[in-house]
Protein backbone atom coordinates (compact mmCIF):
# COMPACT_ATOMS: atom_id res chain seq x y z
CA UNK A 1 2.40 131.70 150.15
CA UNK A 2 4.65 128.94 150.02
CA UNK A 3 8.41 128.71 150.65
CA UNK A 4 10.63 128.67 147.60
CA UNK A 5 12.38 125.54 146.33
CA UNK A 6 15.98 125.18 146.68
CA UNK A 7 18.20 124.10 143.96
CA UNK A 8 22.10 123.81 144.55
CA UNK A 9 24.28 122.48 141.67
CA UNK A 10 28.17 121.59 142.19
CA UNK A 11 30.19 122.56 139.39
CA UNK A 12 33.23 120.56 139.04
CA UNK A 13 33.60 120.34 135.68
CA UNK A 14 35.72 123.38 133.73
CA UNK A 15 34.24 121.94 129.95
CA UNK A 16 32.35 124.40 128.74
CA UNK A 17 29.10 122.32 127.15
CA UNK A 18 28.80 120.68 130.75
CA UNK A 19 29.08 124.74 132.51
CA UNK A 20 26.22 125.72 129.68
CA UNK A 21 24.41 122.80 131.05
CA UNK A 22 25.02 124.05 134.75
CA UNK A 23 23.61 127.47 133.86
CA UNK A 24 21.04 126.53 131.93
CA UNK A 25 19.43 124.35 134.72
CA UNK A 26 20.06 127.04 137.39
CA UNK A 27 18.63 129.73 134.77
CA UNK A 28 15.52 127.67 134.71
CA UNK A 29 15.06 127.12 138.11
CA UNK A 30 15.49 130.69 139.20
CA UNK A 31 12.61 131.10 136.35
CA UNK A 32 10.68 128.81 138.57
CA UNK A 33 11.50 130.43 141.51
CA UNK A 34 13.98 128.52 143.44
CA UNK A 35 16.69 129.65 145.12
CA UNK A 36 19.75 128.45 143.66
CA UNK A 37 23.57 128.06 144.25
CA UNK A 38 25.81 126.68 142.09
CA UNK A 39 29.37 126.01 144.26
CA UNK A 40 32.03 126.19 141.88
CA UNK A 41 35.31 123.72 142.76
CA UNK A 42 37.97 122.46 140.97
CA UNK A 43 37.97 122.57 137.28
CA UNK A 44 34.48 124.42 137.69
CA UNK A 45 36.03 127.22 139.14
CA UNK A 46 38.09 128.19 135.91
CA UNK A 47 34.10 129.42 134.85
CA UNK A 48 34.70 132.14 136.95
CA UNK A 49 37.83 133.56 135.74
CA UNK A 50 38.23 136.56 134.46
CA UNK A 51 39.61 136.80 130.86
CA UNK A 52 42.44 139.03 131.17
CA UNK A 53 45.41 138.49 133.09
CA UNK A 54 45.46 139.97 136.79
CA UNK A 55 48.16 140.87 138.49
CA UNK A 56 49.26 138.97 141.95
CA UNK A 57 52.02 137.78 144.32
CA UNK A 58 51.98 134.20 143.45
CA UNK A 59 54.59 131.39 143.69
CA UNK A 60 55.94 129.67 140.45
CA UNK A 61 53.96 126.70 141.19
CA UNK A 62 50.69 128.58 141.68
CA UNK A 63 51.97 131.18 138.22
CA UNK A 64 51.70 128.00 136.55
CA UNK A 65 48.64 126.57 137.05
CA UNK A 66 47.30 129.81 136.12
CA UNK A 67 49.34 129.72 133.10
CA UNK A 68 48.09 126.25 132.06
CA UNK A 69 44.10 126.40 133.42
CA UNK A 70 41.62 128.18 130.85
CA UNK A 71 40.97 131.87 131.57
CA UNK A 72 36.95 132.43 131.84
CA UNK A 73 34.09 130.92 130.37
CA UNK A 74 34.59 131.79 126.89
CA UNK A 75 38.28 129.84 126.68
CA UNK A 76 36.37 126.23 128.22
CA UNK A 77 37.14 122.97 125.88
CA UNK A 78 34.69 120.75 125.20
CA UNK A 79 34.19 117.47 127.05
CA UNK A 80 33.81 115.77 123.82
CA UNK A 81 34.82 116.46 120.28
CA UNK A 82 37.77 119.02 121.31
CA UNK A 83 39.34 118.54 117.75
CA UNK A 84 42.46 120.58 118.44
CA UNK A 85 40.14 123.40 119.72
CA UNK A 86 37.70 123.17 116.22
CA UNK A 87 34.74 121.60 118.84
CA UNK A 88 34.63 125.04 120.73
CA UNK A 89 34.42 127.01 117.77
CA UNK A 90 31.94 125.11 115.74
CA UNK A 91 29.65 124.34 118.92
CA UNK A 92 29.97 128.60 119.56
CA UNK A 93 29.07 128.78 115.69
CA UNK A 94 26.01 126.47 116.00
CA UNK A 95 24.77 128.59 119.42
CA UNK A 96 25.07 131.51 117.51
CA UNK A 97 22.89 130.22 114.57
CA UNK A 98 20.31 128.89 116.55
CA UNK A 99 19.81 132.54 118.44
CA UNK A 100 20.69 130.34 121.89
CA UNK A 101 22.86 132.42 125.37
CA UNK A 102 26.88 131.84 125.22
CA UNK A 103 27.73 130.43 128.20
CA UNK A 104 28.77 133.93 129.28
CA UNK A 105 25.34 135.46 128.75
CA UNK A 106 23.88 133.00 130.66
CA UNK A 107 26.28 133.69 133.71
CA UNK A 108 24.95 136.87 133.34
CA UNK A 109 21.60 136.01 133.22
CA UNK A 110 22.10 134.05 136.37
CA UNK A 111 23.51 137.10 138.16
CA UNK A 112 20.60 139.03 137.16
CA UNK A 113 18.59 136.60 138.42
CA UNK A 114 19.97 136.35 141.65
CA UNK A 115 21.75 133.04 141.30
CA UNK A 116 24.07 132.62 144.18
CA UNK A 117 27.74 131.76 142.58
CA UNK A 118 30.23 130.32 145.63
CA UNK A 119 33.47 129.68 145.16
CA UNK A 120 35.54 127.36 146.95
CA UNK A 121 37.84 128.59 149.13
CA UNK A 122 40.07 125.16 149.94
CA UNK A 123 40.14 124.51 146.15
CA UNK A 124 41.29 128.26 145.16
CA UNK A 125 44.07 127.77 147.62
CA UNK A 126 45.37 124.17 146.07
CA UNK A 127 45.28 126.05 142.52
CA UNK A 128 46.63 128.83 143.39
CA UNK A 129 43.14 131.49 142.74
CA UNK A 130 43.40 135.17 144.26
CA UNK A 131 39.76 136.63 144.50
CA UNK A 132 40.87 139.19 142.43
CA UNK A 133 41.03 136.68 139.37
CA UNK A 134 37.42 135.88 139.60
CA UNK A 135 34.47 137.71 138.17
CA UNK A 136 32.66 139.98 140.36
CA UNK A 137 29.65 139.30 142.23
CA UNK A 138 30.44 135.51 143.79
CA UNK A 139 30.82 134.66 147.03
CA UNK A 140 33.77 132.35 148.96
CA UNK A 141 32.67 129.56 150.73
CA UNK A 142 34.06 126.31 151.95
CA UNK A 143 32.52 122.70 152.21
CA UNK A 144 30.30 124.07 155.68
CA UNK A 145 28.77 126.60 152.90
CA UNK A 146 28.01 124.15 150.45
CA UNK A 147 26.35 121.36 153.01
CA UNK A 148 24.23 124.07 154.39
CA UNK A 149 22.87 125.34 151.29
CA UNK A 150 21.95 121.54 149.59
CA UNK A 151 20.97 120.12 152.76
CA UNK A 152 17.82 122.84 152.61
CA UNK A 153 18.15 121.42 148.51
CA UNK A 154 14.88 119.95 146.67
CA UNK A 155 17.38 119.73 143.84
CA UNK A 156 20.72 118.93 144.32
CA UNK A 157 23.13 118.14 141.43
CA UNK A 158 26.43 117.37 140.89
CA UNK A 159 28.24 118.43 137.41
């Protein structure tokens, strides 16, 4: 038997058509059988927040980046067509209509799958992120954890 492929995917972005895109990719190649990591930094790692607010011991500055960055996948802008936030509605409405995943059922799917989700420690620290903000199930990981996993990578993308 041979050795499974390895797909890691960077997730910088925090729009919520180009996170879709993420998961749908690593979705597809778990279905294939690869082993895959998406490492969430930056914008990427608003993805992982959870929804409702969580209570910490944070600075002002650090208060209000949380205040201003999107809470969870669900509260993503688009990269394109953000129309005062219509474009997130209407592109939820059309997902709907066609029967497709919300980007939250397909981080669940990916979970279920056993889709490695990495957060990135250095980057939680410059915004400000407590572990207890983030959705359950992820690991923390720095730029060492990322290089190992893509340098083992048959895939290796960068969104």
């Amino acid at each position: 038997m041979g050795v499974n492929k390895k797909t890691t995917i960077v997730l910088f972005s925090g729009d919520y058509d180009k996170a879709m895109a993420a998961f749908i990719i690593a979705n597809g190649a778990a279905a294939y059988d690869h082993d895959v990591t998406i490492f969430f930094t930056f914008w990427g790692l608003n993805t992982l927040r959870k929804e409702g607010p969580v209570k910490t011991n944070k600075g002002m500055l650090e208060r209000m980046f949380g205040w201003m960055m999107p809470r969870g996948a669900n509260k993503l802008g688009l990269s394109k067509m953000q129309m005062a936030g219509m474009g997130p509605k209407m592109i939820k409405h059309v997902i709907k209509k066609h029967n497709a995943l919300t980007l939250p059922q397909l981080i669940e799917l990916a979970q279920e799958q056993g889709v490695k989700l990495v957060a990135c420690t250095m980057t939680m620290d410059l915004l400000g992120l407590r572990r207890e903000e983030l959705i359950d199930e992820l690991e923390l990981g720095g730029v060492a954890t990322y290089l190992g996993e893509a340098s083992e990578g048959n895939v290796n993308l960068f969104i």
